[in-house]
PDB file of N, CA and C in Angstrom:
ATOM      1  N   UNK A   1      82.093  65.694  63.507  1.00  0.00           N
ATOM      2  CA  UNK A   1      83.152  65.352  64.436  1.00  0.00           C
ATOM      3  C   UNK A   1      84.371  66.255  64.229  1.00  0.00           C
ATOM      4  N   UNK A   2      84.701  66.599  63.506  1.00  0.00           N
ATOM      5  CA  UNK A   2      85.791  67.132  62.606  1.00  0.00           C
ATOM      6  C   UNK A   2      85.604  69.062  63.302  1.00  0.00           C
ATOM      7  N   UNK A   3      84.224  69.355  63.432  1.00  0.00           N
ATOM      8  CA  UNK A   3      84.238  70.522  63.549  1.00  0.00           C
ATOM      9  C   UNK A   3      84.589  70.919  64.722  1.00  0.00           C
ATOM     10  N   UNK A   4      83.782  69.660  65.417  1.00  0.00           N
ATOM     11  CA  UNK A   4      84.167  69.541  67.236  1.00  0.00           C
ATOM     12  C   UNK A   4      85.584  69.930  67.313  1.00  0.00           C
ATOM     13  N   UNK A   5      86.346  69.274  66.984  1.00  0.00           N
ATOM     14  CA  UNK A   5      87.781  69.288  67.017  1.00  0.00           C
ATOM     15  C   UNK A   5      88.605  69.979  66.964  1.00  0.00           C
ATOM     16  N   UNK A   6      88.128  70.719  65.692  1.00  0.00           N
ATOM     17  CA  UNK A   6      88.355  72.139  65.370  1.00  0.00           C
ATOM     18  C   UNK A   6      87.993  73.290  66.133  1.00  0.00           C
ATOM     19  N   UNK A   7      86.794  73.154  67.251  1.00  0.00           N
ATOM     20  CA  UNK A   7      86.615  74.261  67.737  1.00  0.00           C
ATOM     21  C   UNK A   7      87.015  73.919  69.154  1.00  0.00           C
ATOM     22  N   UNK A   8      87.117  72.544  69.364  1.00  0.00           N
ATOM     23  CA  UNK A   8      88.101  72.413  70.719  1.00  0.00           C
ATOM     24  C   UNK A   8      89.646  73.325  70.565  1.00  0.00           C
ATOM     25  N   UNK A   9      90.053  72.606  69.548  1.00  0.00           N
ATOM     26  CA  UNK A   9      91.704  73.007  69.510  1.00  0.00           C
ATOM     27  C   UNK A   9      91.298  74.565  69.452  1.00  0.00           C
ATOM     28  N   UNK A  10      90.823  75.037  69.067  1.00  0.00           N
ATOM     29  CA  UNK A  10      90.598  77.136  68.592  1.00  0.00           C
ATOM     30  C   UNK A  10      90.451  77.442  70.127  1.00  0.00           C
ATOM     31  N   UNK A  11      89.571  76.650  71.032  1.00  0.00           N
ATOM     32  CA  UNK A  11      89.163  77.393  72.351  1.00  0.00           C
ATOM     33  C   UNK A  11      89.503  77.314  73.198  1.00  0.00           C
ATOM     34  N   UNK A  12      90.886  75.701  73.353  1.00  0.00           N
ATOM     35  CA  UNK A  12      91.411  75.177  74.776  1.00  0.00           C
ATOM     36  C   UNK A  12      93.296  75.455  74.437  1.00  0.00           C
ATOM     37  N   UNK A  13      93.548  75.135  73.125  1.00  0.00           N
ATOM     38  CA  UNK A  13      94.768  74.873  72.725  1.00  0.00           C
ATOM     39  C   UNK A  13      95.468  75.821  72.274  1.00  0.00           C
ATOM     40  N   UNK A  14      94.731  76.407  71.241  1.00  0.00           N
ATOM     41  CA  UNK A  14      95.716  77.554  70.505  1.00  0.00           C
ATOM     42  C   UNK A  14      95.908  78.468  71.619  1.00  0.00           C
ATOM     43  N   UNK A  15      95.040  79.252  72.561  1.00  0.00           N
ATOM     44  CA  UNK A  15      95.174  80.072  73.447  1.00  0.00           C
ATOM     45  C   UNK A  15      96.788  80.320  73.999  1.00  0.00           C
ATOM     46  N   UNK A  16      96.932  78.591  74.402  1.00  0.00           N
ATOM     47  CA  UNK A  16      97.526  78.298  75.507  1.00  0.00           C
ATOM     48  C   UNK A  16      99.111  78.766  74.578  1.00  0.00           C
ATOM     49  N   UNK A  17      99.325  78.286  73.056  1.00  0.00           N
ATOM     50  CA  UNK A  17     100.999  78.577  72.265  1.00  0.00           C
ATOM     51  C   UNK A  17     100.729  79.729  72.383  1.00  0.00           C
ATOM     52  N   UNK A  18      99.500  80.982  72.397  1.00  0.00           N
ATOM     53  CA  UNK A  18      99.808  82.051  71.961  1.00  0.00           C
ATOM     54  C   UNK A  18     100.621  82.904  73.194  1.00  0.00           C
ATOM     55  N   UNK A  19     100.151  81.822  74.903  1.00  0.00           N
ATOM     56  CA  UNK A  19     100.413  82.542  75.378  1.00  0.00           C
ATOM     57  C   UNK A  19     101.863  82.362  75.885  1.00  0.00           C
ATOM     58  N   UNK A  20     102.726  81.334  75.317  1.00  0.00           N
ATOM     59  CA  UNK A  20     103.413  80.399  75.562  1.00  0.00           C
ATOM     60  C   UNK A  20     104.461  81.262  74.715  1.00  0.00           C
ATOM     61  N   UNK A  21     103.922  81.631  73.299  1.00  0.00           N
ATOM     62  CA  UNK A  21     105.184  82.342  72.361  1.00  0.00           C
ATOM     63  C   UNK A  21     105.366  83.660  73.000  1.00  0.00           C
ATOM     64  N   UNK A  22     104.322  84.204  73.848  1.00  0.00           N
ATOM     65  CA  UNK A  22     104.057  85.754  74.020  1.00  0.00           C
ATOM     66  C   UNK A  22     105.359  85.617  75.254  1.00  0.00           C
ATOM     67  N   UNK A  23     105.175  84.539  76.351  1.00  0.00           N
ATOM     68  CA  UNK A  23     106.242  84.323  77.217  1.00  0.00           C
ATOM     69  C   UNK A  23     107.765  84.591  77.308  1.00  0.00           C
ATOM     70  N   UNK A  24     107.436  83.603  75.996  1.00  0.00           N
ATOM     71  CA  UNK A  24     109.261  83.646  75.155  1.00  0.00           C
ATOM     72  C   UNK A  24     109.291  85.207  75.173  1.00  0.00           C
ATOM     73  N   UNK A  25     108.877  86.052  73.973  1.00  0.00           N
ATOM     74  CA  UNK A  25     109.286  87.127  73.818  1.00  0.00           C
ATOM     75  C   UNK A  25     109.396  87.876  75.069  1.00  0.00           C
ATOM     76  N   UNK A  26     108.923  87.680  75.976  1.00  0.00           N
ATOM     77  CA  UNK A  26     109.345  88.464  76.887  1.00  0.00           C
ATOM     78  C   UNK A  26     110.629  88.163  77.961  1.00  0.00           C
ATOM     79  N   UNK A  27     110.621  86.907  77.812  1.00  0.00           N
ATOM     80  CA  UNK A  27     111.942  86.145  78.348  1.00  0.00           C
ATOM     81  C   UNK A  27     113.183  86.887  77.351  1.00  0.00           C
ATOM     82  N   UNK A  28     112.887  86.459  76.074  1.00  0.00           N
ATOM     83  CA  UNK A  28     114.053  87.217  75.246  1.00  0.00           C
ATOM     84  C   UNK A  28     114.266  88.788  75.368  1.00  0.00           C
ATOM     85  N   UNK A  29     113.188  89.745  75.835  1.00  0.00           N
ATOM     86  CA  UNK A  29     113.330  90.713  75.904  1.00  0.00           C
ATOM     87  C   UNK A  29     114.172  90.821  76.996  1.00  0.00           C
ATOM     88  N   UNK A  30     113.566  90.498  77.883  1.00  0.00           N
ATOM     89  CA  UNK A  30     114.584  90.508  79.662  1.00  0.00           C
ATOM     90  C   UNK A  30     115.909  90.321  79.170  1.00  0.00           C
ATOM     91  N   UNK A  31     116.316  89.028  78.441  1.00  0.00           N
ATOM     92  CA  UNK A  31     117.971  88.901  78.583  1.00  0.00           C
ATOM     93  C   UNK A  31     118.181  89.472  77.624  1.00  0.00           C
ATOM     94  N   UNK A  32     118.000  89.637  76.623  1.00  0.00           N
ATOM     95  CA  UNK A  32     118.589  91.295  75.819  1.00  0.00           C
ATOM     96  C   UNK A  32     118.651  92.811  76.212  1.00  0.00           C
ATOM     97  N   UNK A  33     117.901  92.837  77.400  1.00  0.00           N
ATOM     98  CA  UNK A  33     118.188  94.090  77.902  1.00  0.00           C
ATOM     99  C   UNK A  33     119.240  94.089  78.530  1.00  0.00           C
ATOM    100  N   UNK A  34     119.663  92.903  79.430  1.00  0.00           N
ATOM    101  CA  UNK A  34     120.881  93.436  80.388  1.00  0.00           C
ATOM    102  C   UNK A  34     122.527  92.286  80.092  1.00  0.00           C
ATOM    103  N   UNK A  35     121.733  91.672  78.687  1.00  0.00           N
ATOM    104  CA  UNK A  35     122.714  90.990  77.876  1.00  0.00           C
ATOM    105  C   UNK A  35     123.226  89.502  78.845  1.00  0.00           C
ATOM    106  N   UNK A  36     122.550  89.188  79.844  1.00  0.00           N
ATOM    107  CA  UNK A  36     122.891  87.999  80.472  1.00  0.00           C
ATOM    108  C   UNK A  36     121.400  86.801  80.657  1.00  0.00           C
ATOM    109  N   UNK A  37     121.613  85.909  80.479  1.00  0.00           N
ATOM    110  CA  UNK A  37     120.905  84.885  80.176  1.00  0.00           C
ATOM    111  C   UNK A  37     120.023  84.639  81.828  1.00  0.00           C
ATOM    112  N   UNK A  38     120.801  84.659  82.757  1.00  0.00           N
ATOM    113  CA  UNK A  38     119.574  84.928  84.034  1.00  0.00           C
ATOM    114  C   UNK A  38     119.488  85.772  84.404  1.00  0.00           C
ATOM    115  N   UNK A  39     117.924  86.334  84.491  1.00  0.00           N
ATOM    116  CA  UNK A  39     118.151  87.748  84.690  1.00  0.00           C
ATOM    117  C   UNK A  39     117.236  88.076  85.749  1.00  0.00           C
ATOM    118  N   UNK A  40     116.589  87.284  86.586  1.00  0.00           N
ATOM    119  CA  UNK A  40     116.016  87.316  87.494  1.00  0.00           C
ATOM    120  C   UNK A  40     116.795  87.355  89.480  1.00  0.00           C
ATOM    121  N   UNK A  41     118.052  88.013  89.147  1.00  0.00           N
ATOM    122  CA  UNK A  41     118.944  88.051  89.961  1.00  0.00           C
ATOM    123  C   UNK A  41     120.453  88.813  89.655  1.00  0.00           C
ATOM    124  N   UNK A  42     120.289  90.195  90.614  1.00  0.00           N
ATOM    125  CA  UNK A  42     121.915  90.462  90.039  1.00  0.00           C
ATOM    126  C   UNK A  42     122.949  90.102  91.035  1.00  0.00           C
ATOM    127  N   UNK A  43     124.522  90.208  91.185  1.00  0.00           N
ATOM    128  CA  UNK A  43     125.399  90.445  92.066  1.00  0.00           C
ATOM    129  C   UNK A  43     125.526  91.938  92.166  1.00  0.00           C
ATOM    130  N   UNK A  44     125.911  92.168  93.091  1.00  0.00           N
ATOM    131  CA  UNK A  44     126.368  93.191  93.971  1.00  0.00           C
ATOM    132  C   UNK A  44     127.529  94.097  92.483  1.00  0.00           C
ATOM    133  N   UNK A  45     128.355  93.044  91.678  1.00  0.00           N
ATOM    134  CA  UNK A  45     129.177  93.644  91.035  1.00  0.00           C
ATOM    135  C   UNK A  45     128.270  94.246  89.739  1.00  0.00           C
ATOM    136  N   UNK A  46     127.382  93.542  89.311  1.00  0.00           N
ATOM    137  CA  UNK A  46     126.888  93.701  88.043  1.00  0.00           C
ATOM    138  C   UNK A  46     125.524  94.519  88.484  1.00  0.00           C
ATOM    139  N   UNK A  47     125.361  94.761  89.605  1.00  0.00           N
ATOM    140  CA  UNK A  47     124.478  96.102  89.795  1.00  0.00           C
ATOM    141  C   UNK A  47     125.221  97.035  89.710  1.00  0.00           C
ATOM    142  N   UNK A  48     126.456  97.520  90.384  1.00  0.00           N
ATOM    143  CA  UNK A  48     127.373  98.382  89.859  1.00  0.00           C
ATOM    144  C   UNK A  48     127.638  98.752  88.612  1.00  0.00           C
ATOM    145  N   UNK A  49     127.743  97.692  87.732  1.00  0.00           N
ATOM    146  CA  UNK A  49     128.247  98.026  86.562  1.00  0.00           C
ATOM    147  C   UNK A  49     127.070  98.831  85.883  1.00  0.00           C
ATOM    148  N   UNK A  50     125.768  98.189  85.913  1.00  0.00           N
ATOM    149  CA  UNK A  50     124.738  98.337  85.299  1.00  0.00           C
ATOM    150  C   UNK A  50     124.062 100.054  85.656  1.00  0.00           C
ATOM    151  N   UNK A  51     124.668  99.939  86.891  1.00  0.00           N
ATOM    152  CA  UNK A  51     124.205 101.563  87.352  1.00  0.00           C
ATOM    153  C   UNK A  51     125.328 102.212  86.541  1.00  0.00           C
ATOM    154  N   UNK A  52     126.421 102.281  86.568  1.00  0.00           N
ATOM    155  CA  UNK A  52     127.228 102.972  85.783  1.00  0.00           C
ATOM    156  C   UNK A  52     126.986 103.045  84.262  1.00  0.00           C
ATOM    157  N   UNK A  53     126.920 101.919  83.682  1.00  0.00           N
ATOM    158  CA  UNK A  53     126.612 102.366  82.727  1.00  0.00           C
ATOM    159  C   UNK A  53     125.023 103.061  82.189  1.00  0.00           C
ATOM    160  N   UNK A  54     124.270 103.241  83.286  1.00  0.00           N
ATOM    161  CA  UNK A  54     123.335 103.446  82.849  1.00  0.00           C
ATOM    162  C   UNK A  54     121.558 102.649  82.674  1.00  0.00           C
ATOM    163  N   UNK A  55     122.288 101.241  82.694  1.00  0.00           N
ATOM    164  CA  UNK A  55     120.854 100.533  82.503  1.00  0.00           C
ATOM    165  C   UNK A  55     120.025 100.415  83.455  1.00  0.00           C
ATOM    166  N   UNK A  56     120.488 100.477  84.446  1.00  0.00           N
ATOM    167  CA  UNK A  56     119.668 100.550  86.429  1.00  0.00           C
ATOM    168  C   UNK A  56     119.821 101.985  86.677  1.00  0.00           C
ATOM    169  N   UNK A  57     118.997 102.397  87.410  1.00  0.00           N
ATOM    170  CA  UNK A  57     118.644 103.720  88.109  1.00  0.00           C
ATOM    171  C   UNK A  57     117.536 103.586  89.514  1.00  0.00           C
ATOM    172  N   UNK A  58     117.995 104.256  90.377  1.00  0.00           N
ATOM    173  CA  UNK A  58     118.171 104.094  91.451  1.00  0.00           C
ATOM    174  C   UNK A  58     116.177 104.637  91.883  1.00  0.00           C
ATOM    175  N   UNK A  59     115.493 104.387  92.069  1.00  0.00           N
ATOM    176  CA  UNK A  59     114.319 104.354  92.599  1.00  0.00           C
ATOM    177  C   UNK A  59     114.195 104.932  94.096  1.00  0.00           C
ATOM    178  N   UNK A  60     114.523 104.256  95.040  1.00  0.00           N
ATOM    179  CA  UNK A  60     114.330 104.482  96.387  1.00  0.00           C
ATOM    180  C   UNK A  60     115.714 103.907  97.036  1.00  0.00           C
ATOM    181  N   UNK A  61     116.134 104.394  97.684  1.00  0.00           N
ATOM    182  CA  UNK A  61     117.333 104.529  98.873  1.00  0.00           C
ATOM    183  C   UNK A  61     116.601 105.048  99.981  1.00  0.00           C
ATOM    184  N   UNK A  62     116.207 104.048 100.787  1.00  0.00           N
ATOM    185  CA  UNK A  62     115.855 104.513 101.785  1.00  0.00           C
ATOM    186  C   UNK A  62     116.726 104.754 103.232  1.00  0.00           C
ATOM    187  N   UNK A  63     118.259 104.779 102.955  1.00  0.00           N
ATOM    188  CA  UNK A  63     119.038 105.159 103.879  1.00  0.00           C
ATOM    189  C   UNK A  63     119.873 106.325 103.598  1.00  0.00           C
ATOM    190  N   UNK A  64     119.862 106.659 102.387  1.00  0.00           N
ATOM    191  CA  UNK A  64     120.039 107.512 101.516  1.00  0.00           C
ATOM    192  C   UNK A  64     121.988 106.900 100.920  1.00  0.00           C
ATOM    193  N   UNK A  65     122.159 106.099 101.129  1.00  0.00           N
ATOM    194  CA  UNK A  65     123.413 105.554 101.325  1.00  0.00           C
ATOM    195  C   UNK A  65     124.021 105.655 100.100  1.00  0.00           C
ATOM    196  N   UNK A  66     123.475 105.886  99.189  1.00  0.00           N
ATOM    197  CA  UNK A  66     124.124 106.007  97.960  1.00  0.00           C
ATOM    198  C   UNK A  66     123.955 107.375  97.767  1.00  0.00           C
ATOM    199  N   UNK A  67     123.533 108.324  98.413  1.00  0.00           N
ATOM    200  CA  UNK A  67     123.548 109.888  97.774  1.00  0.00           C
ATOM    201  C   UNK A  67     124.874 110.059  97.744  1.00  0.00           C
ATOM    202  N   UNK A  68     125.644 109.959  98.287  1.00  0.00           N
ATOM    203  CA  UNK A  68     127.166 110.517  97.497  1.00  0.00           C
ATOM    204  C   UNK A  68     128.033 109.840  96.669  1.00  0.00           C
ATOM    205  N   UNK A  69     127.077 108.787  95.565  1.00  0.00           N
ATOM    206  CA  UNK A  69     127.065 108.005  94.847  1.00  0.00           C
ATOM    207  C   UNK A  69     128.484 107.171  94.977  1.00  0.00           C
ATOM    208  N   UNK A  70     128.324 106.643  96.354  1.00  0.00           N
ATOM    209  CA  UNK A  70     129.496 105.792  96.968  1.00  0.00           C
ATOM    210  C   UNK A  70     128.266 104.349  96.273  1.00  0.00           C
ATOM    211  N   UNK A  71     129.432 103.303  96.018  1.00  0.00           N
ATOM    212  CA  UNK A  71     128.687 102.164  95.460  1.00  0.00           C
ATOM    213  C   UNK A  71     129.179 100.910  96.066  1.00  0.00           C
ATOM    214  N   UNK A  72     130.224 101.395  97.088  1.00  0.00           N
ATOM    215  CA  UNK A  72     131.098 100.162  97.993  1.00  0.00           C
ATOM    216  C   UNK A  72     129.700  99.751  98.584  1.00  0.00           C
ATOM    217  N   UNK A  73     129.036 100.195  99.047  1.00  0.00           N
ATOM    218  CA  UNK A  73     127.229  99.753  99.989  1.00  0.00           C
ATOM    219  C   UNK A  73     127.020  98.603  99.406  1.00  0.00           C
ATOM    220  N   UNK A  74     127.214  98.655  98.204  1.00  0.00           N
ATOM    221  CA  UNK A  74     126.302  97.483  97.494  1.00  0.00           C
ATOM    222  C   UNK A  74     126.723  95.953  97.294  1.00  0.00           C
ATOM    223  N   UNK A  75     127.980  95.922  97.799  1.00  0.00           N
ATOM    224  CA  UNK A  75     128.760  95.168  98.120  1.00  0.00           C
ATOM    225  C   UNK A  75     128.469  93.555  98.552  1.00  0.00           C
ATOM    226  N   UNK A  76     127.531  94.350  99.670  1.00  0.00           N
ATOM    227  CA  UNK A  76     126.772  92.821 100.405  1.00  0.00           C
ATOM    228  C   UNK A  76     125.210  92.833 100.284  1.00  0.00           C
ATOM    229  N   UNK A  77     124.999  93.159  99.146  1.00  0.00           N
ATOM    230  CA  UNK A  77     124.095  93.371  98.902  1.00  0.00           C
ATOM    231  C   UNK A  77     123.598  92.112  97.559  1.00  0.00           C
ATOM    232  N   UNK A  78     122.626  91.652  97.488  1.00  0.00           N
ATOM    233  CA  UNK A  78     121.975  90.199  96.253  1.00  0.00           C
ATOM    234  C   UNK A  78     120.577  91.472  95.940  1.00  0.00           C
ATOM    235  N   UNK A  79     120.848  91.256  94.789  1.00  0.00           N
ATOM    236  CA  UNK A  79     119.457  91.899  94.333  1.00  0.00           C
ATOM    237  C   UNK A  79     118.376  91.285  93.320  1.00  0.00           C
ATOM    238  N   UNK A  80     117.107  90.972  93.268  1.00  0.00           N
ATOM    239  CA  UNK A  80     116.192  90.058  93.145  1.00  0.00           C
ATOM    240  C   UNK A  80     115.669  91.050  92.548  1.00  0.00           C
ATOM    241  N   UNK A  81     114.750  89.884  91.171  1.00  0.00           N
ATOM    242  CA  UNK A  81     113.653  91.061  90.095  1.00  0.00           C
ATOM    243  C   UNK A  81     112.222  90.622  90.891  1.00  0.00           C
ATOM    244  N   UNK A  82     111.659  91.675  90.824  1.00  0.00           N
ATOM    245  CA  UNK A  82     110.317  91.695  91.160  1.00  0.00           C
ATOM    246  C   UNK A  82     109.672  92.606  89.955  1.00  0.00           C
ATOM    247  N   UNK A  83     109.026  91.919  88.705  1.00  0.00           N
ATOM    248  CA  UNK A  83     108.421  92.729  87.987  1.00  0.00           C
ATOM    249  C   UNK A  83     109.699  93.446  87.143  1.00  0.00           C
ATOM    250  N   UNK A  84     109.610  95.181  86.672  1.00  0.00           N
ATOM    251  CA  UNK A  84     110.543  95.874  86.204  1.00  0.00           C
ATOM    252  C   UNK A  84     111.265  96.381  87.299  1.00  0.00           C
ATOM    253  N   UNK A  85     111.374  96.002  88.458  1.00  0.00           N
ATOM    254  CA  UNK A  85     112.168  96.289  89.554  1.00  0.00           C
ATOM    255  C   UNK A  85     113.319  95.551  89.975  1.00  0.00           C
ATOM    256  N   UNK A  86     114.436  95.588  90.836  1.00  0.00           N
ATOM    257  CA  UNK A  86     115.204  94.992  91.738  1.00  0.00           C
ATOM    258  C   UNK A  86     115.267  95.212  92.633  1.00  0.00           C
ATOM    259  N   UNK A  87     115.223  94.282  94.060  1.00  0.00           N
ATOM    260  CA  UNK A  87     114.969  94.719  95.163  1.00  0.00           C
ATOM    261  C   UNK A  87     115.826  93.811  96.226  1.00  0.00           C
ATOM    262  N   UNK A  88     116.827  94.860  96.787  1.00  0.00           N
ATOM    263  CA  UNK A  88     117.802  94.121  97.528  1.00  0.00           C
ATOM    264  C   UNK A  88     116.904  93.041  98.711  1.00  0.00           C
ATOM    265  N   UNK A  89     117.909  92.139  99.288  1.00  0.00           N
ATOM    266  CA  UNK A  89     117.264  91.377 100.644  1.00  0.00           C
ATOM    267  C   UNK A  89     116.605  91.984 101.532  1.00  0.00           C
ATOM    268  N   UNK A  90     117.557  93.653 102.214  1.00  0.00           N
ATOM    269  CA  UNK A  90     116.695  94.232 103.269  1.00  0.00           C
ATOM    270  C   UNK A  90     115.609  95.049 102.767  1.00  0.00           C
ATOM    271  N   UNK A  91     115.373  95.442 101.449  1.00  0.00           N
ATOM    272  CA  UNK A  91     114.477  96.177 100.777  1.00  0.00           C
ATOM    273  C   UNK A  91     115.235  97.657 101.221  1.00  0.00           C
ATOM    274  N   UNK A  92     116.123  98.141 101.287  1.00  0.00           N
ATOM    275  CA  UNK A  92     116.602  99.472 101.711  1.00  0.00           C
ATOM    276  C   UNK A  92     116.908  99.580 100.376  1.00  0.00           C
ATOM    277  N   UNK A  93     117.403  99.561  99.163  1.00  0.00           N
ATOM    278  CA  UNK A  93     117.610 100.015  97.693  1.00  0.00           C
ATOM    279  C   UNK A  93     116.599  99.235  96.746  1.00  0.00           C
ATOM    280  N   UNK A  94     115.892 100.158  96.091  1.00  0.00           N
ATOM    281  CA  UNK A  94     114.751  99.518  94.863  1.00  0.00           C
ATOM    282  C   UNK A  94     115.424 100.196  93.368  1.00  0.00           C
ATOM    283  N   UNK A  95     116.133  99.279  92.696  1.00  0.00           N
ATOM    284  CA  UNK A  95     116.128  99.652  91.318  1.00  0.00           C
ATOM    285  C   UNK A  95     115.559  99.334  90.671  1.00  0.00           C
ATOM    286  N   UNK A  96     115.576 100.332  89.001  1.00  0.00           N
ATOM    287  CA  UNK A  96     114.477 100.191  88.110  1.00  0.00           C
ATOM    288  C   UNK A  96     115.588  99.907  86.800  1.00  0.00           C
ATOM    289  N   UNK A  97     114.466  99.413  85.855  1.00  0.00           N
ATOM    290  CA  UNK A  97     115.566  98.651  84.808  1.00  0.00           C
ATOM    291  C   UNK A  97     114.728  99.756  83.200  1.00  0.00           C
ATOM    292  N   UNK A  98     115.089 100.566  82.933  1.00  0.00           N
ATOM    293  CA  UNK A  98     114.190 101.035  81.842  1.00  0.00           C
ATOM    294  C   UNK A  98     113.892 100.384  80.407  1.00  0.00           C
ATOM    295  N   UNK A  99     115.129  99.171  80.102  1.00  0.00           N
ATOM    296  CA  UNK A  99     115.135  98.688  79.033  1.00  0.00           C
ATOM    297  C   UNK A  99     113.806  97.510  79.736  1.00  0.00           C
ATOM    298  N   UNK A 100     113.879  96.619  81.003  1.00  0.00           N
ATOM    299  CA  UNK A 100     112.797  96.150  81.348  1.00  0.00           C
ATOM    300  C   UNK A 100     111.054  97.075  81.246  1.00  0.00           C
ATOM    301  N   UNK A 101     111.017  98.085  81.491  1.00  0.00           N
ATOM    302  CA  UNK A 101     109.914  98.871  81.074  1.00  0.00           C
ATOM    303  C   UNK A 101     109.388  98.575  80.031  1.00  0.00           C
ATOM    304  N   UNK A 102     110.677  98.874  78.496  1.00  0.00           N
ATOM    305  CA  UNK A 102     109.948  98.584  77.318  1.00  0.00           C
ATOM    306  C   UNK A 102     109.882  97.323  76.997  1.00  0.00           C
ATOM    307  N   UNK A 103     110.460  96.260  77.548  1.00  0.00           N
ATOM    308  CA  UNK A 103     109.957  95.093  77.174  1.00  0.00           C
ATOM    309  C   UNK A 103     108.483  94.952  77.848  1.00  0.00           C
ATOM    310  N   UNK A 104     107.886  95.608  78.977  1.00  0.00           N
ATOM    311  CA  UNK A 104     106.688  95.136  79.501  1.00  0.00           C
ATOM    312  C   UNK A 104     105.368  95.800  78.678  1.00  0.00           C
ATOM    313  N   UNK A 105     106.006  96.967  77.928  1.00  0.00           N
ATOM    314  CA  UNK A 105     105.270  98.103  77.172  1.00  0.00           C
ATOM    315  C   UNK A 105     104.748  96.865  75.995  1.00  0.00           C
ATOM    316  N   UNK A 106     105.916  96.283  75.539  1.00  0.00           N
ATOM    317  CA  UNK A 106     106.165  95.641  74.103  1.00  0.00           C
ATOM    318  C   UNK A 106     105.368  94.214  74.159  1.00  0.00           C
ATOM    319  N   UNK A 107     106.618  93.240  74.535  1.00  0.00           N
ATOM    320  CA  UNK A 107     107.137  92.206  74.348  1.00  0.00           C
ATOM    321  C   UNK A 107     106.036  91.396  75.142  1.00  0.00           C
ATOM    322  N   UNK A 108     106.041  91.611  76.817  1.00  0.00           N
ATOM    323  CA  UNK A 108     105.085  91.367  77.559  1.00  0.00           C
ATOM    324  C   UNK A 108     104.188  92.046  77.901  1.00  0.00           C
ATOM    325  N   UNK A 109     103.482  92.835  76.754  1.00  0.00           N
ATOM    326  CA  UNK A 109     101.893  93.263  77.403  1.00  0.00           C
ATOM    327  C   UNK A 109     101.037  92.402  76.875  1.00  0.00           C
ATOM    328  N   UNK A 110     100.535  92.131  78.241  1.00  0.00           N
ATOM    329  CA  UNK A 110      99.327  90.977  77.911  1.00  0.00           C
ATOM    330  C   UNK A 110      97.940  91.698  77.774  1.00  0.00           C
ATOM    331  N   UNK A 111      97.844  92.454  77.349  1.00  0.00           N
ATOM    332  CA  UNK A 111      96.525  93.041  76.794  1.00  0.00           C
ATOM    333  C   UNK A 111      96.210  91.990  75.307  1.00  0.00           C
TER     334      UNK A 111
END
């Protein structure tokens, strides 16, 4: 009986914390990259900032509206994570997060 038990919990249960702790770390990775606790959503201001300093980089502009790296555009703009991406409402700007990269390399590869 005892072994049963033992090989239930090994084949239905443990799986499930490993994949549960693997989660966390990648949750913790996300908000240590951009140092804010939700990170599945930026403002308009803190995409700015984040492009300036560096942690966002610009993927696709498909109006080209930021080539003369004017950043007033972004203004009315909500930007949403999809994956290691951000992707405004109209989909006309796709940013990329590189510190998100290495957490997906790391933290969250589910291999």
């Amino acid at each position: 009986m005892k072994k049963i038990i033992v090989i239930f919990l090994s084949i239905y249960i443990f799986p499930v914390f490993a994949k549960r702790m693997k989660e966390n770390l990648c949750y913790k990775c996300y908000q240590g990259c951009l140092g804010k606790p939700k990170y599945n959503s930026l403002t308009p201001k803190e995409v700015v900032n984040f492009l300036k300093d560096g942690k966002l980089y610009i993927i696709k502009d498909y109006n080209n509206a930021l080539a003369k790296s004017d950043l007033s555009i972004l203004k009315s703009h909500e930007f949403l994570r999809d994956g290691t991406y951000f992707i405004n409402n109209y989909v006309t700007f796709i940013l990329g997060c590189k510190c998100f990269e290495k957490c997906q390399d790391s933290s969250c590869n589910t291999k």
